[in-house]
C-alpha atoms as a PDB file:
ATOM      1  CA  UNK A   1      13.912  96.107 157.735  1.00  0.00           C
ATOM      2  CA  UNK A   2      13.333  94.176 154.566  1.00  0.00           C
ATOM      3  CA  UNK A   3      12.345  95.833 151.676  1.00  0.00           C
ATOM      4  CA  UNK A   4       9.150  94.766 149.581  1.00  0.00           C
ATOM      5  CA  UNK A   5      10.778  93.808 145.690  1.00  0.00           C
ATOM      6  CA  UNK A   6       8.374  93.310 142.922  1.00  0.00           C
ATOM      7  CA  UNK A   7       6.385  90.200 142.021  1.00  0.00           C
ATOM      8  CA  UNK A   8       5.786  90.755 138.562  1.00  0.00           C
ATOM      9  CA  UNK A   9       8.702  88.747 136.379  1.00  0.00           C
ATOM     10  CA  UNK A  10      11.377  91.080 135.949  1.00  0.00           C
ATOM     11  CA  UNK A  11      11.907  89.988 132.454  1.00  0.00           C
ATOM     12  CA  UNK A  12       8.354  91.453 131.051  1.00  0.00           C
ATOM     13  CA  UNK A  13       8.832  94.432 133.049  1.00  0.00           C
ATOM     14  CA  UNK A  14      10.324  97.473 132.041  1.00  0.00           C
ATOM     15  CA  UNK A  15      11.565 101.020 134.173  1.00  0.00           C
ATOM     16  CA  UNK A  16      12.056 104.120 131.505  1.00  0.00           C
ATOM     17  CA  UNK A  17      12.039 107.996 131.454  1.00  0.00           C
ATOM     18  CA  UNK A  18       9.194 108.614 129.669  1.00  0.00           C
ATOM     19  CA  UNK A  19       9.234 110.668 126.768  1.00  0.00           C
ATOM     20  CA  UNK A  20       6.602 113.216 124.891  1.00  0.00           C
ATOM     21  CA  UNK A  21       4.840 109.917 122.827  1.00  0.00           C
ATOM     22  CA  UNK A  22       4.346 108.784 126.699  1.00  0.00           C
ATOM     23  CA  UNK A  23       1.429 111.357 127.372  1.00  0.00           C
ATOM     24  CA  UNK A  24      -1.921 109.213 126.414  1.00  0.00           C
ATOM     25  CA  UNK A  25      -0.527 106.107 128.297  1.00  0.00           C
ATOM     26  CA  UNK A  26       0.432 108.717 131.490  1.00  0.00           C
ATOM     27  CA  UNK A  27      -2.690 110.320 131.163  1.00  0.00           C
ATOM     28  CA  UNK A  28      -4.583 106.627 131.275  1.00  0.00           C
ATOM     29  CA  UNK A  29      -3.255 105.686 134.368  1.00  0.00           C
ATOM     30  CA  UNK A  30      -3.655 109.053 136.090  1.00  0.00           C
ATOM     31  CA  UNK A  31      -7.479 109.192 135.308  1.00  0.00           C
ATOM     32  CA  UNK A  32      -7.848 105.839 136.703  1.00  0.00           C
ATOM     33  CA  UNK A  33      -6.165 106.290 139.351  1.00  0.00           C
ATOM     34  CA  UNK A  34      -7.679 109.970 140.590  1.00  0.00           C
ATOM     35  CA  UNK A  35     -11.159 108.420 142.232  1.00  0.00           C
ATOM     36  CA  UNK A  36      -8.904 106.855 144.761  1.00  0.00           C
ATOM     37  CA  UNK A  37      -7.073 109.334 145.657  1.00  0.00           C
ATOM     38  CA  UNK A  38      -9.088 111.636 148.784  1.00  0.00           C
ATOM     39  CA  UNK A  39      -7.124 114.769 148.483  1.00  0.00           C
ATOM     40  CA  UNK A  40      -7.800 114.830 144.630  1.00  0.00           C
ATOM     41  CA  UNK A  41     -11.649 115.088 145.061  1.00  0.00           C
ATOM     42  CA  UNK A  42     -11.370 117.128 147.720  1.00  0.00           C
ATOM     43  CA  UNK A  43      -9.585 119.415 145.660  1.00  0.00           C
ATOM     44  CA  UNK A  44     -11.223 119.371 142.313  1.00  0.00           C
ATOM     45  CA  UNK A  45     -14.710 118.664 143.758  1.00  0.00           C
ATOM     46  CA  UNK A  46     -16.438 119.732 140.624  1.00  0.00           C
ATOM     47  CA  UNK A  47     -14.256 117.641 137.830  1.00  0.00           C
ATOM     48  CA  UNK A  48     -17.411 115.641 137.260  1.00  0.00           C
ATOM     49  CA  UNK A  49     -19.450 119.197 136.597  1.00  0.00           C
ATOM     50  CA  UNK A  50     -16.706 120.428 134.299  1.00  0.00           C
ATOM     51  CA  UNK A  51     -14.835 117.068 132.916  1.00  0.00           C
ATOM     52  CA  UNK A  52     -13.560 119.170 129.303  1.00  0.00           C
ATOM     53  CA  UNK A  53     -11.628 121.485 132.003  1.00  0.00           C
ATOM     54  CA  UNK A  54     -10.274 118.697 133.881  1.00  0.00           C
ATOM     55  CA  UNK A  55      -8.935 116.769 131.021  1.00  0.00           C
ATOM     56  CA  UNK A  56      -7.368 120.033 129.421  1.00  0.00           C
ATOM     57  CA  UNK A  57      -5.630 120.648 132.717  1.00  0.00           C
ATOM     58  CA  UNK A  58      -4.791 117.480 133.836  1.00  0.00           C
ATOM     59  CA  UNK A  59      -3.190 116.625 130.527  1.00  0.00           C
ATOM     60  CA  UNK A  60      -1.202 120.146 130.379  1.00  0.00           C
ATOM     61  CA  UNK A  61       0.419 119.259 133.647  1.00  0.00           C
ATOM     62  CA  UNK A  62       1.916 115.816 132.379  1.00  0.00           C
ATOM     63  CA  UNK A  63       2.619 117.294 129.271  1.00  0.00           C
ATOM     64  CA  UNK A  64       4.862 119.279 130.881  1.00  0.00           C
ATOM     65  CA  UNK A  65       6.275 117.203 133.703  1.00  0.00           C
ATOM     66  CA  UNK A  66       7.377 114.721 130.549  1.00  0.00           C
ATOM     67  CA  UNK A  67       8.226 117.324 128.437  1.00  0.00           C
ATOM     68  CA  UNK A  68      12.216 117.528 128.090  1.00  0.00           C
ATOM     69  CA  UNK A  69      12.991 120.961 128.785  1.00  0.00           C
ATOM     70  CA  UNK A  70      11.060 120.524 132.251  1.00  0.00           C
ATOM     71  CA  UNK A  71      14.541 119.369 133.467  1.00  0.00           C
ATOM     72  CA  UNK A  72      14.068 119.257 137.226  1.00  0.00           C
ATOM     73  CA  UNK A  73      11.362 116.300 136.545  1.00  0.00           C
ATOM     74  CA  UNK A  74      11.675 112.687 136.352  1.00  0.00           C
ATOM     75  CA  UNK A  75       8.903 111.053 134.366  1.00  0.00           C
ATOM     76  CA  UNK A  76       9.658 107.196 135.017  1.00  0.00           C
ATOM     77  CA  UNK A  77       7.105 104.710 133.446  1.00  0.00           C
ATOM     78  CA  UNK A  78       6.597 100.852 134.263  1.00  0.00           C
ATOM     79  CA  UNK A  79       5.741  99.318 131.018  1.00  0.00           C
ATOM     80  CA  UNK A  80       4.699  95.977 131.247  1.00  0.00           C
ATOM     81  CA  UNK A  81       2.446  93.440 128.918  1.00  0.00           C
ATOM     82  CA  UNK A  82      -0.885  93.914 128.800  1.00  0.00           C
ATOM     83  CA  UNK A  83      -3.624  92.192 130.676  1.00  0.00           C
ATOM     84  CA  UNK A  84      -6.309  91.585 127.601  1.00  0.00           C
ATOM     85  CA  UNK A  85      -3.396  91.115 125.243  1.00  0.00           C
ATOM     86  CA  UNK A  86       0.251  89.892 126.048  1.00  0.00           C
ATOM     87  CA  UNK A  87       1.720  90.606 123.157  1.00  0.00           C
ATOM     88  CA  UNK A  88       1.314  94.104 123.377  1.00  0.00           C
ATOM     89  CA  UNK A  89       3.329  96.013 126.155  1.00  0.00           C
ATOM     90  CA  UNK A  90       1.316  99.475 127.623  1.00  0.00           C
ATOM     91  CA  UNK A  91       2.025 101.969 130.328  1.00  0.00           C
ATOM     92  CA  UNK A  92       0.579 100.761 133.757  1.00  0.00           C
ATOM     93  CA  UNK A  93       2.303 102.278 136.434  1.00  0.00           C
ATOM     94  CA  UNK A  94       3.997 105.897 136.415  1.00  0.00           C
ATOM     95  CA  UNK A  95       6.089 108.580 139.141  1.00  0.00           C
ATOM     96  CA  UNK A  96       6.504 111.637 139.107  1.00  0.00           C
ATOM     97  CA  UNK A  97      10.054 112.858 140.805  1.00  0.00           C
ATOM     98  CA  UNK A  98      11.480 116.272 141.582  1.00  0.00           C
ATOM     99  CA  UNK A  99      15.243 115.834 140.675  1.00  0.00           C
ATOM    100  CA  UNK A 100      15.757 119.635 141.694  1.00  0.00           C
ATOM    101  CA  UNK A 101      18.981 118.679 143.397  1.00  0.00           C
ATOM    102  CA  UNK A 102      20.784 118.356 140.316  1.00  0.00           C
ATOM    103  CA  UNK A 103      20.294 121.422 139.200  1.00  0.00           C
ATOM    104  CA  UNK A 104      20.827 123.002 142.673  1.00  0.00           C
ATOM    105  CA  UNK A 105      23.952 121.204 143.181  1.00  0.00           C
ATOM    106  CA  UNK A 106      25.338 123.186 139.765  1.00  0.00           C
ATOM    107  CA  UNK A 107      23.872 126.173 140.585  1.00  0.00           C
ATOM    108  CA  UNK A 108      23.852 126.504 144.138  1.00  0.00           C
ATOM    109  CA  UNK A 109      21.048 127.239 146.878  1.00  0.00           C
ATOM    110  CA  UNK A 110      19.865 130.186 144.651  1.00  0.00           C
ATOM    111  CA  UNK A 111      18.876 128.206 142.284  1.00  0.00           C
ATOM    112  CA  UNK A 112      15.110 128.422 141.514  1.00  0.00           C
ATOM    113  CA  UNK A 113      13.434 125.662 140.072  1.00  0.00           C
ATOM    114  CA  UNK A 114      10.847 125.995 136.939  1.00  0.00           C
ATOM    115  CA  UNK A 115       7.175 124.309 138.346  1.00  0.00           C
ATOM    116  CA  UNK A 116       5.454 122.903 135.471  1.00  0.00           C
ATOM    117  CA  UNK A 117       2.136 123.550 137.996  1.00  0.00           C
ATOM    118  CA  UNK A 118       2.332 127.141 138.618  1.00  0.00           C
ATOM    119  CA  UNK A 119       2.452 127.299 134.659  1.00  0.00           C
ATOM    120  CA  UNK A 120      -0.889 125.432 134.399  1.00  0.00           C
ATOM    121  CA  UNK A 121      -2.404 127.651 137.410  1.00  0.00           C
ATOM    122  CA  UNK A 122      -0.850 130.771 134.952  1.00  0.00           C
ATOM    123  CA  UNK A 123      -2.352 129.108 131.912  1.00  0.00           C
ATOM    124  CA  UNK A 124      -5.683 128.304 133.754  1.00  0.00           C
ATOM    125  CA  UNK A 125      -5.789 131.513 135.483  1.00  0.00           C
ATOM    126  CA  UNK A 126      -9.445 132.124 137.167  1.00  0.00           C
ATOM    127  CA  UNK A 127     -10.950 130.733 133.937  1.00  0.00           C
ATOM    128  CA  UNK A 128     -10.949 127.073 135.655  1.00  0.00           C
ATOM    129  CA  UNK A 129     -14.128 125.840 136.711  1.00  0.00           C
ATOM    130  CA  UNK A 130     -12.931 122.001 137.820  1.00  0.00           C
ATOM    131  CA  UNK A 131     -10.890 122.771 141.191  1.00  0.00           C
ATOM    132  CA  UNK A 132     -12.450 124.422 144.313  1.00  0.00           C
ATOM    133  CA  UNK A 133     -10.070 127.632 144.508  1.00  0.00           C
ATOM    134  CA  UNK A 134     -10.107 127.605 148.537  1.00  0.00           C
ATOM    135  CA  UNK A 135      -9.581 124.193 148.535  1.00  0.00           C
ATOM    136  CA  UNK A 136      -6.337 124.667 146.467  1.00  0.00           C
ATOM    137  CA  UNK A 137      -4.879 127.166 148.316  1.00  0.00           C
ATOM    138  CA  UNK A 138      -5.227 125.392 151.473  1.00  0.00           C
ATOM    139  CA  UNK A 139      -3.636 122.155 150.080  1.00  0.00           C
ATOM    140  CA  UNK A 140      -0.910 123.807 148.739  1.00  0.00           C
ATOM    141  CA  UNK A 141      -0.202 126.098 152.050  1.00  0.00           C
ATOM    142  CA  UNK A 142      -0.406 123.108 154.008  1.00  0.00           C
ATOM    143  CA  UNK A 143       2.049 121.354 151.579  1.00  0.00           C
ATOM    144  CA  UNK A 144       4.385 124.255 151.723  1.00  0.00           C
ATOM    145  CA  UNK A 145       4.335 124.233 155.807  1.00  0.00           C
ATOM    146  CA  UNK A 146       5.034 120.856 155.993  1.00  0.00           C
ATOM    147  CA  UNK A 147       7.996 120.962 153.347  1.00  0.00           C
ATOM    148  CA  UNK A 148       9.310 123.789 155.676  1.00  0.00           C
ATOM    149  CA  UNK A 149       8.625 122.527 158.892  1.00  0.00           C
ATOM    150  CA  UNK A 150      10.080 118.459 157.765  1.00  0.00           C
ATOM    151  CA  UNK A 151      12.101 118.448 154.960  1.00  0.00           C
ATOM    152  CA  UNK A 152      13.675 121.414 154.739  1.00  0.00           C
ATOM    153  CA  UNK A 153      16.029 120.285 157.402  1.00  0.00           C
ATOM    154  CA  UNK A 154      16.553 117.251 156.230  1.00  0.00           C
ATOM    155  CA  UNK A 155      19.945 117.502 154.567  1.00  0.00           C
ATOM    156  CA  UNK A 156      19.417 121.055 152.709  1.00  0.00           C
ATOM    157  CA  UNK A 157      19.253 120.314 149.026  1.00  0.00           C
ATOM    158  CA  UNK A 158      20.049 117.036 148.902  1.00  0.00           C
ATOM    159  CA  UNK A 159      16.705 115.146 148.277  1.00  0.00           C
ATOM    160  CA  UNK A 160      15.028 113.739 145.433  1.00  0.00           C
ATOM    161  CA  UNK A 161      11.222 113.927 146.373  1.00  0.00           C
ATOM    162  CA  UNK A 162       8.179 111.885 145.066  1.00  0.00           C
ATOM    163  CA  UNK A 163       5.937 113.917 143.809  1.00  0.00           C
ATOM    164  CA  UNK A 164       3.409 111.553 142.451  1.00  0.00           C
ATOM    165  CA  UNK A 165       2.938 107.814 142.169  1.00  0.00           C
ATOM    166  CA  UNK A 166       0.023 105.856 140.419  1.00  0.00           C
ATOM    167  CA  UNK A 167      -0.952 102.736 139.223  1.00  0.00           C
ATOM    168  CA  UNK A 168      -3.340 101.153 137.171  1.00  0.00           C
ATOM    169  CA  UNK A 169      -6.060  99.427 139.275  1.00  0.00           C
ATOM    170  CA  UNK A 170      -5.908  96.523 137.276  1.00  0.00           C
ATOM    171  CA  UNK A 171      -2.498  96.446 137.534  1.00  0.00           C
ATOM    172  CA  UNK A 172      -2.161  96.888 141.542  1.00  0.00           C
ATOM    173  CA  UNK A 173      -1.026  94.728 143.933  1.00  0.00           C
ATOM    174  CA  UNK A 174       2.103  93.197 141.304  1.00  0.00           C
ATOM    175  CA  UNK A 175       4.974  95.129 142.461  1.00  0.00           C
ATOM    176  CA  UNK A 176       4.780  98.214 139.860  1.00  0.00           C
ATOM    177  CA  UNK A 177       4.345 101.182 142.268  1.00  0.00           C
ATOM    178  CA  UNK A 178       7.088  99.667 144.546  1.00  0.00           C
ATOM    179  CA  UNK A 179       9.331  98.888 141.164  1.00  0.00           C
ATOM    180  CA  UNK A 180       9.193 102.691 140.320  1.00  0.00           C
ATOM    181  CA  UNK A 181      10.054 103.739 143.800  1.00  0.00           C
ATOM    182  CA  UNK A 182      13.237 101.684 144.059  1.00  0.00           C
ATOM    183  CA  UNK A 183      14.194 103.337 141.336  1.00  0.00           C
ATOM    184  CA  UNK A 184      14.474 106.219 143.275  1.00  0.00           C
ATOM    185  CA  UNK A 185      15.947 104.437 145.769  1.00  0.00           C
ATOM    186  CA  UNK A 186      18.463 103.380 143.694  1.00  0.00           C
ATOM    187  CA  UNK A 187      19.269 107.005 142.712  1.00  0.00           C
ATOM    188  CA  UNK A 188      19.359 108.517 146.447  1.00  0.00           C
ATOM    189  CA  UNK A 189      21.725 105.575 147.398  1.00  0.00           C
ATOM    190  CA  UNK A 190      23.888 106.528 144.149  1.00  0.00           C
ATOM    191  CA  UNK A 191      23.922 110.431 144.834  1.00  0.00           C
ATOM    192  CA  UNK A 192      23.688 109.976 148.750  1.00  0.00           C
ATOM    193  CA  UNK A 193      19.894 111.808 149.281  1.00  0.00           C
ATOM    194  CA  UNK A 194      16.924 111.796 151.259  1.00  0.00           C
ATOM    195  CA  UNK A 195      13.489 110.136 149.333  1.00  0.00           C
ATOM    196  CA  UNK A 196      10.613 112.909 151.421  1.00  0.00           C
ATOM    197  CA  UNK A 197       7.325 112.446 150.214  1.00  0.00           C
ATOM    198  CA  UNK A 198       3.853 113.218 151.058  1.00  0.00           C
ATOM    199  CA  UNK A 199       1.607 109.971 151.738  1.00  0.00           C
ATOM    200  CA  UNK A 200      -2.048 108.960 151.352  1.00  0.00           C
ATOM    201  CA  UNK A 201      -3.632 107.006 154.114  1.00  0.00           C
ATOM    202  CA  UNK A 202      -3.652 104.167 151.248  1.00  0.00           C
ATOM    203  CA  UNK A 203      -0.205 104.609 149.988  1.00  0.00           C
ATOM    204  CA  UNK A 204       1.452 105.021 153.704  1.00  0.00           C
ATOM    205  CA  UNK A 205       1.383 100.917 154.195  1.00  0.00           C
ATOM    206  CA  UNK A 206       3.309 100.368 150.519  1.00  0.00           C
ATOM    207  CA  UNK A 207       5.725 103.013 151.577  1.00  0.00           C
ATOM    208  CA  UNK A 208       6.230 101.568 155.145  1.00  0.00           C
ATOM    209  CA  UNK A 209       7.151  98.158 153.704  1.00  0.00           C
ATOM    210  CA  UNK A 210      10.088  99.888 151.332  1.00  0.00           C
ATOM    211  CA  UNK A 211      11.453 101.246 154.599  1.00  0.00           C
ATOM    212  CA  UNK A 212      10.215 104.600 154.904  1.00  0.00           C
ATOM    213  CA  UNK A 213       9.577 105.988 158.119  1.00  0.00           C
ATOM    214  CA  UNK A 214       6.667 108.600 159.122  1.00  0.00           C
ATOM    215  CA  UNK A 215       7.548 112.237 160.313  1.00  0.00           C
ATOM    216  CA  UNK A 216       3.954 113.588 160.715  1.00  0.00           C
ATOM    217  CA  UNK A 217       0.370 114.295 159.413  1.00  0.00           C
ATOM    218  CA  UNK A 218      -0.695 117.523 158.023  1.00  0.00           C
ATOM    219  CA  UNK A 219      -4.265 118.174 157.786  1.00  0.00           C
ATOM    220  CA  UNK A 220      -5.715 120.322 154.446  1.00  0.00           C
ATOM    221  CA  UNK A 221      -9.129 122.174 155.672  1.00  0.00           C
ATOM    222  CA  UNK A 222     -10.450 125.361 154.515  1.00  0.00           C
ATOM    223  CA  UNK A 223     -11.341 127.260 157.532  1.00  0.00           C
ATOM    224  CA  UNK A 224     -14.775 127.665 157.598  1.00  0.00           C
ATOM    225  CA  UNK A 225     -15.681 124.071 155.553  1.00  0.00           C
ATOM    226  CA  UNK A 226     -16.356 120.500 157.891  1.00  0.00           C
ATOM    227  CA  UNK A 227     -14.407 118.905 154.983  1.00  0.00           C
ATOM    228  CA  UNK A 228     -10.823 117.534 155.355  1.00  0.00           C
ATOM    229  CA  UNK A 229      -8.580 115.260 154.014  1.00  0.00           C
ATOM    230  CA  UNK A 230      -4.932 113.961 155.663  1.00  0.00           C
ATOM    231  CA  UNK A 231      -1.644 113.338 154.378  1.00  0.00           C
ATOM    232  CA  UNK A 232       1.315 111.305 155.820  1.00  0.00           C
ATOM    233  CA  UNK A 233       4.432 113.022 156.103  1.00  0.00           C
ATOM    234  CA  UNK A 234       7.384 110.304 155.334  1.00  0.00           C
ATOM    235  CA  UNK A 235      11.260 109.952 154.419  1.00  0.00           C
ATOM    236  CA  UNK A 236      13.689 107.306 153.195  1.00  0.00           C
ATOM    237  CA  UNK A 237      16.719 108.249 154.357  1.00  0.00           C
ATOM    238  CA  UNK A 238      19.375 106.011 151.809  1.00  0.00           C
ATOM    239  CA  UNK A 239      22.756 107.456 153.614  1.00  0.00           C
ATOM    240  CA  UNK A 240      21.428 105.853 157.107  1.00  0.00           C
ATOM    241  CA  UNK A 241      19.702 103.040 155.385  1.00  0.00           C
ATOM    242  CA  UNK A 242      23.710 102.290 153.347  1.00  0.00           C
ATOM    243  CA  UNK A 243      25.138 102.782 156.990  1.00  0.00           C
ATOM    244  CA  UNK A 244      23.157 100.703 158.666  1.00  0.00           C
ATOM    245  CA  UNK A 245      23.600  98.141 156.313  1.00  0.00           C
ATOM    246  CA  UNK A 246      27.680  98.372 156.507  1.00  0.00           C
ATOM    247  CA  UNK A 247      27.429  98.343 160.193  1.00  0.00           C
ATOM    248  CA  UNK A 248      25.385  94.897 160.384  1.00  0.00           C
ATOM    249  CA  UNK A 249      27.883  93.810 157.681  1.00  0.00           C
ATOM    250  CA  UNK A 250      30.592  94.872 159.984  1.00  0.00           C
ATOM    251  CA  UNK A 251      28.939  93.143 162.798  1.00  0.00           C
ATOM    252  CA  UNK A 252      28.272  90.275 161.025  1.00  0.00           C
ATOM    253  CA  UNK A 253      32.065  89.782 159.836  1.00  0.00           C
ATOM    254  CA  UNK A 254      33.393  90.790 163.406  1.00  0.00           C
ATOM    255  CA  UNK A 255      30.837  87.596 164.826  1.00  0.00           C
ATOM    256  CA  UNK A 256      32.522  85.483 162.633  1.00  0.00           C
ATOM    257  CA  UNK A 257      36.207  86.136 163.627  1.00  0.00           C
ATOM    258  CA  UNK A 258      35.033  85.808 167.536  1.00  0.00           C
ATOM    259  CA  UNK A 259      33.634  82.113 166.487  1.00  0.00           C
END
């Protein structure tokens, strides 16, 4: 399976951790990107009602994901020039990656990592008016059944997930997204993991190209509500991909001696 490489020139492009000065640029590209994202809506279906409690929030949680001491998450940017302006370089992609298994791998399995989003819900508490509470707590029980039912026996602690992956709409379609992902590619093949991830119906096809392949679907309903939204269950698994690779190279060589 060939995997899909980026089409903007590499030389204008840049991959980096971001750091605190990151936020606004972060924050940009994840309030572009939230209308197209289903299970976003679906969850926080009165953002539009309450916008000053969605922005506080919203911001909070990337303040924290970037901040430093948050050391179980990878904040990795695409900065690239800009459209109205190419002498000026801005933010236009971003991902967000659990790197737990560092931590894990020091500490061993009891090792509890620190959520930067249970301290928003704690700082929110029931004071929140932007996110449908039932709504919520379904998507994140359905998140944590799937995590137990898939991932959890894939290879213990040795994954580095994708938690979150957005680009600019202007900016779509030029290889950013599947820039930032390689990255993390690049890291599981280094440190021998599994990539999981949870999928959108839109984001399933760029994952398929990069060679992931799809586990399941969960489905994130509150009980007594008609509403629903889906998500994709998928992994990249880089110690088979690596193996398969040596074993057509092996192929390949052994070919060549029978000719």
């Amino acid at each position: 399976m060939s995997l899909l490489r980026p089409s903007w020139d590499s030389a204008t492009l840049l991959i980096r951790p971001a750091v605190p000065a990151d936020l606004g640029g972060v924050v940009e590209v994840m309030r572009s990107i939230m209308p197209l994202n289903p299970q976003w809506d679906y969850r926080f279906q009165y953002r539009h009602e309450f916008p000053e409690d969605h922005t506080r929030y919203t911001e909070l949680m990337l303040q924290l994901l970037i901040d430093p001491s948050y050391d179980d998450w990878r904040v990795m940017v695409a900065e690239a020039p800009s459209l109205k302006n190419p002498d000026v370089t801005k933010i236009v992609a971003f991902a967000v990656w659990d790197i737990s298994y560092k931590n894990k791998r020091t500490h061993g399995s009891e090792y509890k990592s620190r959520s930067p989003f249970l301290d928003v819900a704690i700082a929110a508490g029931s004071t929140r008016r932007d996110v449908n509470p039932k709504r919520q707590a379904a998507f994140a029980e359905a998140i944590g059944k799937a995590r137990q039912a898939y991932f959890d026996d894939i290879d213990g602690q040795d994954q580095i997930y994708l938690q979150i992956l957005g680009t600019h709409p202007d900016y779509m379609r030029r290889g950013f997204g599947a820039s930032l992902v390689h990255w993390g590619i690049s890291v599981a093949k280094q440190d021998k993991l599994v990539v999981p991830l949870t999928a959108s119906p839109m984001g399933k096809l760029l994952y398929s190209r990069l060679g992931f392949e799809t586990l399941g679907q969960i489905v994130i309903q509150v009980r007594e509500e008609p509403e629903m939204v889906f998500l994709v269950i998928m992994v990249l698994d880089a110690k088979k991909e690596e193996q398969r690779k040596h074993d057509l190279q092996t192929l390949a060589v052994a070919s060549q001696n029978t000719t």
